[in-house]
PDB file of N, CA and C in Angstrom:
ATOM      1  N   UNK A   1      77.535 104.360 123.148  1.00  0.00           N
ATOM      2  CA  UNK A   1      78.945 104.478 122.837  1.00  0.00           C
ATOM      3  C   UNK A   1      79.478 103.127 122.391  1.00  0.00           C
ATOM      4  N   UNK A   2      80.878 103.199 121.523  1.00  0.00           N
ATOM      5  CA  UNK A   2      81.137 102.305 121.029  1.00  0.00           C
ATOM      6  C   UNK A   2      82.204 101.060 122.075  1.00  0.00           C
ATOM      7  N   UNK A   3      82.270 101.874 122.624  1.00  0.00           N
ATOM      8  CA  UNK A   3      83.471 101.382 123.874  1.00  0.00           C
ATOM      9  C   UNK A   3      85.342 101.035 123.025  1.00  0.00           C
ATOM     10  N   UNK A   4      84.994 101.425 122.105  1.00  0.00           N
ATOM     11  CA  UNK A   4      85.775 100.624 121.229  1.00  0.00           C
ATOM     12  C   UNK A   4      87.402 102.294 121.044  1.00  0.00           C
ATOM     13  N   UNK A   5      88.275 101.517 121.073  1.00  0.00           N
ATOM     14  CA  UNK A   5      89.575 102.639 120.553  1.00  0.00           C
ATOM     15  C   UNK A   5      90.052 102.841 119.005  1.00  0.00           C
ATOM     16  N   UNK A   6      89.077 101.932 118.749  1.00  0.00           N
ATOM     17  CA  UNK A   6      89.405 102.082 116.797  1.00  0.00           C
ATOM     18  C   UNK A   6      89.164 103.566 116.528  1.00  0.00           C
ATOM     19  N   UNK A   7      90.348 104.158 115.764  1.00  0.00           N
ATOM     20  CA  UNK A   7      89.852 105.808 115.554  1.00  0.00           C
ATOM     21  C   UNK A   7      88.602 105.781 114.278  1.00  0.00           C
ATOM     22  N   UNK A   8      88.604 104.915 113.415  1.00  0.00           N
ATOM     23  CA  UNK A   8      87.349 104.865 112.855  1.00  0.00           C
ATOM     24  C   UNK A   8      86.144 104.806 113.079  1.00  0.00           C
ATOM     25  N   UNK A   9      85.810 104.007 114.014  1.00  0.00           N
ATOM     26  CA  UNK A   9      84.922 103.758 114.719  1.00  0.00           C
ATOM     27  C   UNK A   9      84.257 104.952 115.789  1.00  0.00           C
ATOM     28  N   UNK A  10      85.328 105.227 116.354  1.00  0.00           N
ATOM     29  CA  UNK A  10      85.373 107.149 117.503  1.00  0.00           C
ATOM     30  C   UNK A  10      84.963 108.117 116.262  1.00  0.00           C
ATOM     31  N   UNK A  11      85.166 108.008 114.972  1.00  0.00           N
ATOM     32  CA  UNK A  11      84.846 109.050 114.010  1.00  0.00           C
ATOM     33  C   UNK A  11      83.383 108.679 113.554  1.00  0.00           C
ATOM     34  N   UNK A  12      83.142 107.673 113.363  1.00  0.00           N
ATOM     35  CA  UNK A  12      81.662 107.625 112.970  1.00  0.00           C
ATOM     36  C   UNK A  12      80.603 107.828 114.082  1.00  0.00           C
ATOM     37  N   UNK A  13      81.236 107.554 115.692  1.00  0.00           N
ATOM     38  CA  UNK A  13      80.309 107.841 116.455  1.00  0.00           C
ATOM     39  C   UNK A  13      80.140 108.981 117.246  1.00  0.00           C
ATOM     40  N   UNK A  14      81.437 109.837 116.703  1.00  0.00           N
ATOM     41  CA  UNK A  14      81.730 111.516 116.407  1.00  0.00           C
ATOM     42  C   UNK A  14      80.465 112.353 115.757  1.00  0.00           C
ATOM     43  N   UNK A  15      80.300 111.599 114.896  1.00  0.00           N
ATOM     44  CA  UNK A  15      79.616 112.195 113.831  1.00  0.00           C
ATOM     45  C   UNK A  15      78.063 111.321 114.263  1.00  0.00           C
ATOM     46  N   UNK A  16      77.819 110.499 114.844  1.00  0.00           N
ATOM     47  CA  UNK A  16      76.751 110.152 115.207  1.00  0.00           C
ATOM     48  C   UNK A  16      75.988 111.074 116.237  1.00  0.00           C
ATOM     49  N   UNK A  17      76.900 111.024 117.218  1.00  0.00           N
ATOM     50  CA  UNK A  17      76.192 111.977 118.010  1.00  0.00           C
ATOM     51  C   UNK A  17      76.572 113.788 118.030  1.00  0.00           C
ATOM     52  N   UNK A  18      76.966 113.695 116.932  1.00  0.00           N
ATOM     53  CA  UNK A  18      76.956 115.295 116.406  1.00  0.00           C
ATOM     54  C   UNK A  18      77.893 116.119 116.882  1.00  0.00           C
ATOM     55  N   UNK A  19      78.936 115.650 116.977  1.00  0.00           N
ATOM     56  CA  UNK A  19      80.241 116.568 118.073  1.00  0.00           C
ATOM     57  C   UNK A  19      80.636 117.847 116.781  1.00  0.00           C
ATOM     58  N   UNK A  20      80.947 118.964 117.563  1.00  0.00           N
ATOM     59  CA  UNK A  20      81.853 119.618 116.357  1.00  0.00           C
ATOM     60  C   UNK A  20      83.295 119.122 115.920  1.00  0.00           C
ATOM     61  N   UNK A  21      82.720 119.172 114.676  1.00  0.00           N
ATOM     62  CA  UNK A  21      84.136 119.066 114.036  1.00  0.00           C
ATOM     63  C   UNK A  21      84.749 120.551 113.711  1.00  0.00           C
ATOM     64  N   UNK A  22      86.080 119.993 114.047  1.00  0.00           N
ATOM     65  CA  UNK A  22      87.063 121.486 113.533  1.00  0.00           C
ATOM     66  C   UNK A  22      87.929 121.671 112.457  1.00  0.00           C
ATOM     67  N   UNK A  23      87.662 120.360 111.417  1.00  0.00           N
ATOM     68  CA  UNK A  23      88.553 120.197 110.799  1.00  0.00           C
ATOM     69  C   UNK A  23      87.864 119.669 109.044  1.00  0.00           C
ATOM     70  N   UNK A  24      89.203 119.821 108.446  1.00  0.00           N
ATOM     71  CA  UNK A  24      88.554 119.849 107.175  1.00  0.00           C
ATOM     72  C   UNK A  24      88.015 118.204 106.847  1.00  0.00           C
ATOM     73  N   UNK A  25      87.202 117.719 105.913  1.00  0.00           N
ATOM     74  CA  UNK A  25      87.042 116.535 105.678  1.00  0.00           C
ATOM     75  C   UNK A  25      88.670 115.545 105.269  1.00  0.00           C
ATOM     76  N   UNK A  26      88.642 114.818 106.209  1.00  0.00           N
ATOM     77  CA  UNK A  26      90.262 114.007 106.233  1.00  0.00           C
ATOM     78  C   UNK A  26      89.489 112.450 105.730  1.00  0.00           C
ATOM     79  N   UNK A  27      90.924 111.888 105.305  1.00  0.00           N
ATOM     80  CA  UNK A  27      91.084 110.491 104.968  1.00  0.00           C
ATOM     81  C   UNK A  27      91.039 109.594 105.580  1.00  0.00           C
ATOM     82  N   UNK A  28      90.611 108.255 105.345  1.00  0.00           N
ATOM     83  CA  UNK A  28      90.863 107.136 106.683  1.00  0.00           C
ATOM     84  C   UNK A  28      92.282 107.465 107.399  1.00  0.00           C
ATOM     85  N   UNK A  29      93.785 107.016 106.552  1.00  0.00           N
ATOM     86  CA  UNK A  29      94.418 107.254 106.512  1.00  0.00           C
ATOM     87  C   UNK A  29      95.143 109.074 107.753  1.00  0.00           C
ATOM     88  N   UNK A  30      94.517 109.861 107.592  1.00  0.00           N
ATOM     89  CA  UNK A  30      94.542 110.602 108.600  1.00  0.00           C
ATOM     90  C   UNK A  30      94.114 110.893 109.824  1.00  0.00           C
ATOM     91  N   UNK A  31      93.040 109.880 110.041  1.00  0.00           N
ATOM     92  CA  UNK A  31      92.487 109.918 110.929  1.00  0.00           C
ATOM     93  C   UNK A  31      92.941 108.771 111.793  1.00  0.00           C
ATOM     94  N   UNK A  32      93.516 107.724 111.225  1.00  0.00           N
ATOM     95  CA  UNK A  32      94.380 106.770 111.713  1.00  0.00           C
ATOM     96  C   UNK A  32      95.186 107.091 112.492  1.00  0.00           C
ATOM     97  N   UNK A  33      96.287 107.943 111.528  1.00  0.00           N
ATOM     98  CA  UNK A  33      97.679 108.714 112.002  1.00  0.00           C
ATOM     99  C   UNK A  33      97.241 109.637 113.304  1.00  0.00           C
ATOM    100  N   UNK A  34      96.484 110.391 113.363  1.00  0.00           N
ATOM    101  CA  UNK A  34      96.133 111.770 114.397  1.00  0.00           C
ATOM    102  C   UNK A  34      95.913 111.197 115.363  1.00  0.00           C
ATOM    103  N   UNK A  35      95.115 109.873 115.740  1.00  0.00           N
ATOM    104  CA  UNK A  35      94.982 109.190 117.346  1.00  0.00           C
ATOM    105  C   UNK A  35      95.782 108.714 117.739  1.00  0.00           C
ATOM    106  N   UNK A  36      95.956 109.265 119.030  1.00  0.00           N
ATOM    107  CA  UNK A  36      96.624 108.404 119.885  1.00  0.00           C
ATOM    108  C   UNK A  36      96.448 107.996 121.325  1.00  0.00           C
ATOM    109  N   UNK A  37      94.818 108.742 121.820  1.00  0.00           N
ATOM    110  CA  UNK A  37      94.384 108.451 122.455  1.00  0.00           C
ATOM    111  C   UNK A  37      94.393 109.521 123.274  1.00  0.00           C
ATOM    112  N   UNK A  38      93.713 109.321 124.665  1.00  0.00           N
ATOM    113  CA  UNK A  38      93.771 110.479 125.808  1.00  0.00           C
ATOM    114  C   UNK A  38      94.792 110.987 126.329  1.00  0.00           C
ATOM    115  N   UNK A  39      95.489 111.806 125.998  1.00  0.00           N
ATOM    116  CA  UNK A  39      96.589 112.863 126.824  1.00  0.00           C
ATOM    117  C   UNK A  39      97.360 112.620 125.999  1.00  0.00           C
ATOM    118  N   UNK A  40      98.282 113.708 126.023  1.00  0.00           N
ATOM    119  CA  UNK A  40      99.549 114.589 125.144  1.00  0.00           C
ATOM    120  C   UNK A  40     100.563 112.945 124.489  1.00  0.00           C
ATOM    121  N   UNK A  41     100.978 113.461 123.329  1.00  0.00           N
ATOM    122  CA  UNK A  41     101.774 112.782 122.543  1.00  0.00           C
ATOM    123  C   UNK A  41     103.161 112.127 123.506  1.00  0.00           C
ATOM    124  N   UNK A  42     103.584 113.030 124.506  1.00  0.00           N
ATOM    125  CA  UNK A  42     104.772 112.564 125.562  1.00  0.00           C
ATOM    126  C   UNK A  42     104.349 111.500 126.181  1.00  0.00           C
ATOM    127  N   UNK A  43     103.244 111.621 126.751  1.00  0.00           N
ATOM    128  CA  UNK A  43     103.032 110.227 127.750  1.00  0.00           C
ATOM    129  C   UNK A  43     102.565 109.182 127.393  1.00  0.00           C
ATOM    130  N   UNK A  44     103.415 108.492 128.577  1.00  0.00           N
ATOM    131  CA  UNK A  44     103.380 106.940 127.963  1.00  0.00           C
ATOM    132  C   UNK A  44     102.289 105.887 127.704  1.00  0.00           C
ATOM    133  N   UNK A  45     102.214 105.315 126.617  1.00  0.00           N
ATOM    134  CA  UNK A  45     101.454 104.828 126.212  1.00  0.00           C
ATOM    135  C   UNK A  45     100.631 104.464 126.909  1.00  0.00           C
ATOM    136  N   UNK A  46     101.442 103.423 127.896  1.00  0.00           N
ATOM    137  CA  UNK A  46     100.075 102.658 128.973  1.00  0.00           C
ATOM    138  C   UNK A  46      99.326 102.933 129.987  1.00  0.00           C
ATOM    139  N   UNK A  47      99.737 104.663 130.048  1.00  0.00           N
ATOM    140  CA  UNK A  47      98.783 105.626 130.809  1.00  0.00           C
ATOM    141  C   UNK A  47      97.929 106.419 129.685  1.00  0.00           C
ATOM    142  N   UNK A  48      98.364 106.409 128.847  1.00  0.00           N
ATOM    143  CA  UNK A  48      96.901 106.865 128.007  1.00  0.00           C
ATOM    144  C   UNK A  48      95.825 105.502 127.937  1.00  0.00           C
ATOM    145  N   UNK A  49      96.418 104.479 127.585  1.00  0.00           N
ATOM    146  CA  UNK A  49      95.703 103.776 127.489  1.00  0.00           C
ATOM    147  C   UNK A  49      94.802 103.402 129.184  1.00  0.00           C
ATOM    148  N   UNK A  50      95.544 103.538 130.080  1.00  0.00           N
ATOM    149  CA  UNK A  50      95.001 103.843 131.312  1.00  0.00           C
ATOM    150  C   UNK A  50      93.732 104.478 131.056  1.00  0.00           C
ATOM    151  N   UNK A  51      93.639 105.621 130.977  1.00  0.00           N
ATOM    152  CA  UNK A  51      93.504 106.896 130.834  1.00  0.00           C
ATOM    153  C   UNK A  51      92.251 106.553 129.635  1.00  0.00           C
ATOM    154  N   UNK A  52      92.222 106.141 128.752  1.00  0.00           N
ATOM    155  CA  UNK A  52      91.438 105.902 127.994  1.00  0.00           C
ATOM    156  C   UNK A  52      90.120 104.616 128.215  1.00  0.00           C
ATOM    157  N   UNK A  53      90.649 103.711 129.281  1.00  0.00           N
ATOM    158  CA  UNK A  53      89.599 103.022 129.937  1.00  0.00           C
ATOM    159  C   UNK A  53      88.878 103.539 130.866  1.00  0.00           C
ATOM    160  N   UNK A  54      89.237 105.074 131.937  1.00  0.00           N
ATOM    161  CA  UNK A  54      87.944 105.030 132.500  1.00  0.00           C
ATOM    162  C   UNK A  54      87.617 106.644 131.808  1.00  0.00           C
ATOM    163  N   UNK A  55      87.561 106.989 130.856  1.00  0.00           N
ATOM    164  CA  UNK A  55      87.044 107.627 130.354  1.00  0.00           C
ATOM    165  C   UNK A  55      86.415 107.407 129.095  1.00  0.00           C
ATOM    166  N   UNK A  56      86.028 106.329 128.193  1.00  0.00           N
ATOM    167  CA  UNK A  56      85.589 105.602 127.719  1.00  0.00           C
ATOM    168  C   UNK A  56      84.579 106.410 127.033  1.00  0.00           C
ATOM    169  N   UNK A  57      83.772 107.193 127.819  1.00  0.00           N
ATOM    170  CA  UNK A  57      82.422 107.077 126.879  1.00  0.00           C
ATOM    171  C   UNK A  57      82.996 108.976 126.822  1.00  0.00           C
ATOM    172  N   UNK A  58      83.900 109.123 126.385  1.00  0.00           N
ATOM    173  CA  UNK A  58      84.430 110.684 125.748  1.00  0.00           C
ATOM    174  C   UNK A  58      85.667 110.231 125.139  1.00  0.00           C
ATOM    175  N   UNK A  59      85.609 109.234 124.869  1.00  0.00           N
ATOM    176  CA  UNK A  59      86.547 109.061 123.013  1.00  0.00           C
ATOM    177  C   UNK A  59      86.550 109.616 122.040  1.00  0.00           C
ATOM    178  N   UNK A  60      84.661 109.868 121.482  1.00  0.00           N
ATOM    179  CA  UNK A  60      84.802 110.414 120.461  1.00  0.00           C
ATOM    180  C   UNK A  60      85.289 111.931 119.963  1.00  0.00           C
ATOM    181  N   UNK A  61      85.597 112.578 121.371  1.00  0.00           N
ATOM    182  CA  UNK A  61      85.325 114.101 121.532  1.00  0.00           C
ATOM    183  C   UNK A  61      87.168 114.085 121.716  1.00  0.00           C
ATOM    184  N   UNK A  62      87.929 113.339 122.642  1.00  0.00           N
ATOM    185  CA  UNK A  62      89.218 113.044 122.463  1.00  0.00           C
ATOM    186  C   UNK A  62      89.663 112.733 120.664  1.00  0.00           C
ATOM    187  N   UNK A  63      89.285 111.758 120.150  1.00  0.00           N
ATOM    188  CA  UNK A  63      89.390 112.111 118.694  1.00  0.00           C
ATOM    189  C   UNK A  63      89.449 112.847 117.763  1.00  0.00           C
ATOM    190  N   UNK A  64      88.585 114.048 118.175  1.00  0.00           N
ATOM    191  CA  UNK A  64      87.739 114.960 117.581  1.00  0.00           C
ATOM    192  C   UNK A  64      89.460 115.986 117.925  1.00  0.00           C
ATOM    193  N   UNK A  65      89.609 116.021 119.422  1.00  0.00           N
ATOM    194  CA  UNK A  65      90.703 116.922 119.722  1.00  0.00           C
ATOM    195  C   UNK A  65      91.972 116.413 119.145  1.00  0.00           C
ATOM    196  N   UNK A  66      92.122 115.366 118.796  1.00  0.00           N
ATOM    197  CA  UNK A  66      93.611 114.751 118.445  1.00  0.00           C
ATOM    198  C   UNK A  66      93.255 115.267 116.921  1.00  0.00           C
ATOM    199  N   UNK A  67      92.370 115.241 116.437  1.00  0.00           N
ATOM    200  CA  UNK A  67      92.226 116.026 114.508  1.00  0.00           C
ATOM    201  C   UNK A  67      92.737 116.947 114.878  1.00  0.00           C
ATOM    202  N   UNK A  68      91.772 117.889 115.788  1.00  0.00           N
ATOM    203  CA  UNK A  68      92.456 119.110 115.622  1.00  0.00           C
ATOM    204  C   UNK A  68      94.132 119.802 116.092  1.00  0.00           C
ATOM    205  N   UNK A  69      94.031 118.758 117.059  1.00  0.00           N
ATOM    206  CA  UNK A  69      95.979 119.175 117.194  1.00  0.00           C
ATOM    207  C   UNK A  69      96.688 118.611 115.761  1.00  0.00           C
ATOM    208  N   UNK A  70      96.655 117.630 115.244  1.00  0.00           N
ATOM    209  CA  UNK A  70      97.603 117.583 113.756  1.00  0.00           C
ATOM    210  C   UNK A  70      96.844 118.275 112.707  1.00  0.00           C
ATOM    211  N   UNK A  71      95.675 118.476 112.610  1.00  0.00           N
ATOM    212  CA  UNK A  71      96.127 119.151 111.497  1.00  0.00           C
ATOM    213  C   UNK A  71      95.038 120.931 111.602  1.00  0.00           C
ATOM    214  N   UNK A  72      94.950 120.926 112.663  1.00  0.00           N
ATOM    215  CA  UNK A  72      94.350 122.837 113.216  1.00  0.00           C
ATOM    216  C   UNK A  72      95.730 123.341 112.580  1.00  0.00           C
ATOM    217  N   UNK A  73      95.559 124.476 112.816  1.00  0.00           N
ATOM    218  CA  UNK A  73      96.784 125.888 112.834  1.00  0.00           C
ATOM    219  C   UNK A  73      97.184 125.406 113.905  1.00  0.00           C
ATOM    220  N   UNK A  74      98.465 125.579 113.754  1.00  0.00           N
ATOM    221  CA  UNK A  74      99.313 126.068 115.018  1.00  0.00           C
ATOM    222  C   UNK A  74      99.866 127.412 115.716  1.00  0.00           C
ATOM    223  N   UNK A  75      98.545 128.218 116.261  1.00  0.00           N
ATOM    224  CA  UNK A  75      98.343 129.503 116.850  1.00  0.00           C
ATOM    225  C   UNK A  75      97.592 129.075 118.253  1.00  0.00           C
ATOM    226  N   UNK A  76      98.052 130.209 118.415  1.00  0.00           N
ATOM    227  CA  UNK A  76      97.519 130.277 120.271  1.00  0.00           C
ATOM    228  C   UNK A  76      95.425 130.018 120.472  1.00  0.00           C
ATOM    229  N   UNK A  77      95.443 130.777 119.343  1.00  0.00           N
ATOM    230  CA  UNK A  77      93.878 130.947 118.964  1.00  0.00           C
ATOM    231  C   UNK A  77      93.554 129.545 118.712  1.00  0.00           C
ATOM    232  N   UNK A  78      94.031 129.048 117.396  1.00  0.00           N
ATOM    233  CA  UNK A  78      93.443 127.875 117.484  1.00  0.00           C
ATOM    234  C   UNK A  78      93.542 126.450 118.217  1.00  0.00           C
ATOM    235  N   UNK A  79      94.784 126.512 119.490  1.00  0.00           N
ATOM    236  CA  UNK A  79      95.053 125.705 120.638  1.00  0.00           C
ATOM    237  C   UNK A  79      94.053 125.946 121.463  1.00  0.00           C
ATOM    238  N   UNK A  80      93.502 127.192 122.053  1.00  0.00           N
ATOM    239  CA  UNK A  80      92.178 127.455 122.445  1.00  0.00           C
ATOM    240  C   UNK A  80      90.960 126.813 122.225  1.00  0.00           C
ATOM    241  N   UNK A  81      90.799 127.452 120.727  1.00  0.00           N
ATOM    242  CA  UNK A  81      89.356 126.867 120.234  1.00  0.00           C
ATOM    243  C   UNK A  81      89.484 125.214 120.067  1.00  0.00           C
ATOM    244  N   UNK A  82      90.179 124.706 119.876  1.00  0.00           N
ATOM    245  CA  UNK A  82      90.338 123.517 119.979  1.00  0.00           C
ATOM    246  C   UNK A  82      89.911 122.908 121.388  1.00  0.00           C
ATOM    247  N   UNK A  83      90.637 123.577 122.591  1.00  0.00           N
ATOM    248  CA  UNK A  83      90.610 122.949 123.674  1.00  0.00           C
ATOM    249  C   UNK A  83      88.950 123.104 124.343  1.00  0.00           C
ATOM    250  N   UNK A  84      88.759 124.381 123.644  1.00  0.00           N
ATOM    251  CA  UNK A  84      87.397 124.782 124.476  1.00  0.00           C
ATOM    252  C   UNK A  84      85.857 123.844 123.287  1.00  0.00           C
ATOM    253  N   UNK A  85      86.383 123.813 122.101  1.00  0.00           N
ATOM    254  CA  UNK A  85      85.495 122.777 121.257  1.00  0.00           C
ATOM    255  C   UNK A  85      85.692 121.287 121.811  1.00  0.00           C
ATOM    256  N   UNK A  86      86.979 120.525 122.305  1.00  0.00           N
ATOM    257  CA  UNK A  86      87.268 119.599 123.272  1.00  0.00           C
ATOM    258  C   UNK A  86      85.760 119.261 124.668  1.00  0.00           C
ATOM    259  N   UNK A  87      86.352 120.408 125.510  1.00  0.00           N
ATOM    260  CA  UNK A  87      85.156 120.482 126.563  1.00  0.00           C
ATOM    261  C   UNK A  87      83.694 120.454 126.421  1.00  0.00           C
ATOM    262  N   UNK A  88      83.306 121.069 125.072  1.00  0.00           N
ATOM    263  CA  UNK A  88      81.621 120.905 124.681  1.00  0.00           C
ATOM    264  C   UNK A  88      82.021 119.715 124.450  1.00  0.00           C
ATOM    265  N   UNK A  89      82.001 119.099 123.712  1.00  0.00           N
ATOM    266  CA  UNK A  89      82.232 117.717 122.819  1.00  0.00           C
ATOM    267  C   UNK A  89      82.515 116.714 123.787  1.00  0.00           C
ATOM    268  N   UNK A  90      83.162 116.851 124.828  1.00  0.00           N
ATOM    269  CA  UNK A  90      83.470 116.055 126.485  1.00  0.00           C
ATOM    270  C   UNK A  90      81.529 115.766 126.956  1.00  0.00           C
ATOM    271  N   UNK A  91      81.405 117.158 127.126  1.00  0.00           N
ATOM    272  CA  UNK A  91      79.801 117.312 127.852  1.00  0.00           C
ATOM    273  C   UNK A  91      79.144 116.573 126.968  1.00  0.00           C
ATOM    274  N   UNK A  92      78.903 117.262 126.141  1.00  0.00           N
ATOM    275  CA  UNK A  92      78.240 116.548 124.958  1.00  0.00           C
ATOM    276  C   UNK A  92      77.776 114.769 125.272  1.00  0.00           C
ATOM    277  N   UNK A  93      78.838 114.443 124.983  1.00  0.00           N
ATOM    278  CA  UNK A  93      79.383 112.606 125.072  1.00  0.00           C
ATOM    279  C   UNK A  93      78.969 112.230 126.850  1.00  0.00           C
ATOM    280  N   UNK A  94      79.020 113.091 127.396  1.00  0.00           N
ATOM    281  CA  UNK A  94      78.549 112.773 128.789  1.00  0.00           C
ATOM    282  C   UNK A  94      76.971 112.857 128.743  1.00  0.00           C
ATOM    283  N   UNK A  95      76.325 113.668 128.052  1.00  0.00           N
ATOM    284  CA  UNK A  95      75.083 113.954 128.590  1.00  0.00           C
ATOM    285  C   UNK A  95      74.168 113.181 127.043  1.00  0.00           C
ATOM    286  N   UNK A  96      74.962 112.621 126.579  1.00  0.00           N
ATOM    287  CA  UNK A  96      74.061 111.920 125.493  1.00  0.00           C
ATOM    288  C   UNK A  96      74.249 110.200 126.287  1.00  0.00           C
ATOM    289  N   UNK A  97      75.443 109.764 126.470  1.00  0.00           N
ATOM    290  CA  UNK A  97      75.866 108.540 126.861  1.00  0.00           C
ATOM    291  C   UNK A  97      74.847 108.009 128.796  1.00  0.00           C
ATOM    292  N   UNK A  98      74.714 109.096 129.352  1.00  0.00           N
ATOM    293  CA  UNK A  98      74.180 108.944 129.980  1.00  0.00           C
ATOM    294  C   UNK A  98      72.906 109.657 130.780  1.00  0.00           C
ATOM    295  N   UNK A  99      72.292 109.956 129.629  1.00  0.00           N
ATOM    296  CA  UNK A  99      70.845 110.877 129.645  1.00  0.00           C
ATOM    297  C   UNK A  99      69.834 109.827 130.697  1.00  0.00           C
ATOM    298  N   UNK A 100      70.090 108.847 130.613  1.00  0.00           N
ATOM    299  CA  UNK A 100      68.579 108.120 131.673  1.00  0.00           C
ATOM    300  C   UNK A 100      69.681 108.137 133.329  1.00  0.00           C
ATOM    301  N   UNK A 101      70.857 108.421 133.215  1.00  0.00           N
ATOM    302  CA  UNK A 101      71.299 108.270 134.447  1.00  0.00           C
ATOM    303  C   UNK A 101      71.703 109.494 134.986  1.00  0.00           C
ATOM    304  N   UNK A 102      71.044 110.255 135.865  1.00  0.00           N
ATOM    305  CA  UNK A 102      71.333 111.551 136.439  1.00  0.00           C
ATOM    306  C   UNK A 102      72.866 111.792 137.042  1.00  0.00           C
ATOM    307  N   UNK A 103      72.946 110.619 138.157  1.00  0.00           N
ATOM    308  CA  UNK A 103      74.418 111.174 138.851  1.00  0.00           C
ATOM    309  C   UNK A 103      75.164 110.471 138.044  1.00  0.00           C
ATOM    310  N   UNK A 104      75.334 109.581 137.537  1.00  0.00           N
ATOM    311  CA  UNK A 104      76.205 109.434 136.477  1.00  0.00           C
ATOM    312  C   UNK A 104      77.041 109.891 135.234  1.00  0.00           C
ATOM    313  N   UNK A 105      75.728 110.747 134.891  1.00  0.00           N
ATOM    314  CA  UNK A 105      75.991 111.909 133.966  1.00  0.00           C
ATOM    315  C   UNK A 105      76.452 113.139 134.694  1.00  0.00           C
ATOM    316  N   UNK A 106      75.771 113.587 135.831  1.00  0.00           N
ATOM    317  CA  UNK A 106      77.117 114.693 136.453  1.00  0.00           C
ATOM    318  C   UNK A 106      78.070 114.316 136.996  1.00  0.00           C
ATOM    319  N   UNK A 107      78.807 113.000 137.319  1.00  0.00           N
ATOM    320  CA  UNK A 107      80.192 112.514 137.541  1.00  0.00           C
ATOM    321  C   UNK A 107      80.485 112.865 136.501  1.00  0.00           C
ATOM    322  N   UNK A 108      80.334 112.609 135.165  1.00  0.00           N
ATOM    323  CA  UNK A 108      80.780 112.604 134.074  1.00  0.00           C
ATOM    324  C   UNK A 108      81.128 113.765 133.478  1.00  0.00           C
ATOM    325  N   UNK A 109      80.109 114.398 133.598  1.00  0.00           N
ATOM    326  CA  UNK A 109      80.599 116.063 133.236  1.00  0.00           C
ATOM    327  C   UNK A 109      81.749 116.867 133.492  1.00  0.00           C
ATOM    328  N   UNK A 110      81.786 116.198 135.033  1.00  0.00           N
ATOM    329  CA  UNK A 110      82.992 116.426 135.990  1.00  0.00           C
ATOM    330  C   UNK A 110      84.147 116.276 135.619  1.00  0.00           C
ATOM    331  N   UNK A 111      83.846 115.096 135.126  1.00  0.00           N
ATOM    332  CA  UNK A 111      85.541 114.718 134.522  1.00  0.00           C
ATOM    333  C   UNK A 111      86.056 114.775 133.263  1.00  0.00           C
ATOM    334  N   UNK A 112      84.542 115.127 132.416  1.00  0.00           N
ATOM    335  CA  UNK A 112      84.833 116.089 131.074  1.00  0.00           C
ATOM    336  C   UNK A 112      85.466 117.650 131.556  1.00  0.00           C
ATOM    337  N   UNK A 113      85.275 118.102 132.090  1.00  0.00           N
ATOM    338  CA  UNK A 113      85.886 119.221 132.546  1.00  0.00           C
ATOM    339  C   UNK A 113      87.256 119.154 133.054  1.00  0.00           C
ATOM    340  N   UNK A 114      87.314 118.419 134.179  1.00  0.00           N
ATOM    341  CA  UNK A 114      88.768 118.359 134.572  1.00  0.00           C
ATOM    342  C   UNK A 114      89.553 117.797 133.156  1.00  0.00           C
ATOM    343  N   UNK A 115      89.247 117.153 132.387  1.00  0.00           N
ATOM    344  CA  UNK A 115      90.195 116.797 131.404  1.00  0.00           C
ATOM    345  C   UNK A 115      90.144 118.109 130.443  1.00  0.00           C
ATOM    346  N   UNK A 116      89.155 118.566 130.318  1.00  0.00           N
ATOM    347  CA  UNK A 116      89.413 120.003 129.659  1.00  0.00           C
ATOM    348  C   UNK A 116      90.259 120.805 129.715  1.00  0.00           C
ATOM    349  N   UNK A 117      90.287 121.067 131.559  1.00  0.00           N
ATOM    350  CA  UNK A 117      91.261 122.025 132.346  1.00  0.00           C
ATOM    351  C   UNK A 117      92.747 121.651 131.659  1.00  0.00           C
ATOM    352  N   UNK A 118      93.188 120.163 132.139  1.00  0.00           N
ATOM    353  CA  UNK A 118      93.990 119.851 131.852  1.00  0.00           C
ATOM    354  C   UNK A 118      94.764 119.860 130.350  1.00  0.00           C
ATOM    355  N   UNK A 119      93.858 119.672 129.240  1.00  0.00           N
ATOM    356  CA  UNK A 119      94.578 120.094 128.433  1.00  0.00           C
ATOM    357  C   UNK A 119      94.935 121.700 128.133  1.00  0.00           C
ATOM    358  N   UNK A 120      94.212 122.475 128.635  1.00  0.00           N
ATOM    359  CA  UNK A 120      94.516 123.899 128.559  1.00  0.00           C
ATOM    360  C   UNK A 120      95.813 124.084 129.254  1.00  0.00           C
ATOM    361  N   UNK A 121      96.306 123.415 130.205  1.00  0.00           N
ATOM    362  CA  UNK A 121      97.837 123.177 130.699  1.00  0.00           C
ATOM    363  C   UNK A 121      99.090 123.091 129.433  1.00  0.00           C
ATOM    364  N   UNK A 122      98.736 121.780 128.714  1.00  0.00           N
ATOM    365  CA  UNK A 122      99.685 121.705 127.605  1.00  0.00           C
ATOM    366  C   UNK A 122      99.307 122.371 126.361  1.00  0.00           C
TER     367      UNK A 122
END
């Protein structure tokens, strides 16, 4: 992982380790605009950014979900598939980032999930 919050950077290593994408091929420029990091557009910055340090190695899959909230449909269906393409893409980033470390990688899973749950809230 890149450790890094550059949304460019979360997009190439999106696409490195093979996350689904849900979205059509976008611009630097859009992909700029669409991040804003872990959790809903309301909260405050320095709890996402919180929020974005110990979850770190599921950036790219948070990225992946911030495409699809600006520019998915805005239907119930595709708030779903979004959230539930979110949660693979969580696992995913957990079980690639920490494949030589067993309990590490199921902490991780763990909390790819609970952040899953949670966005199915908003």
């Amino acid at each position: 992982m890149t450790g890094s919050t550059d949304p460019l950077e979360l997009y190439r290593e999106a696409l490195r380790l093979r996350l689904e994408l849900g979205h059509r091929t976008l611009s630097v420029q859009e992909i700029v605009r669409a991040y804003n990091g872990t959790g809903p557009e309301w909260m405050p910055s320095w709890i996402r950014r919180s929020l974005d340090s110990i979850s770190g190695f599921m950036l790219p899959a948070v990225l992946v979900h911030d495409l699809d909230d600006e520019y998915g449909e805005r239907t119930l269906r595709s708030f779903r598939a979004s959230n539930n393409r979110f949660e693979r893409n969580a696992l995913s980033c957990a079980d690639q980032t920490y494949a030589d470390r067993p309990v590490r990688r199921r902490s991780a899973r763990c909390q790819a999930r609970l952040y899953a749950g949670l966005c199915r809230l908003f």
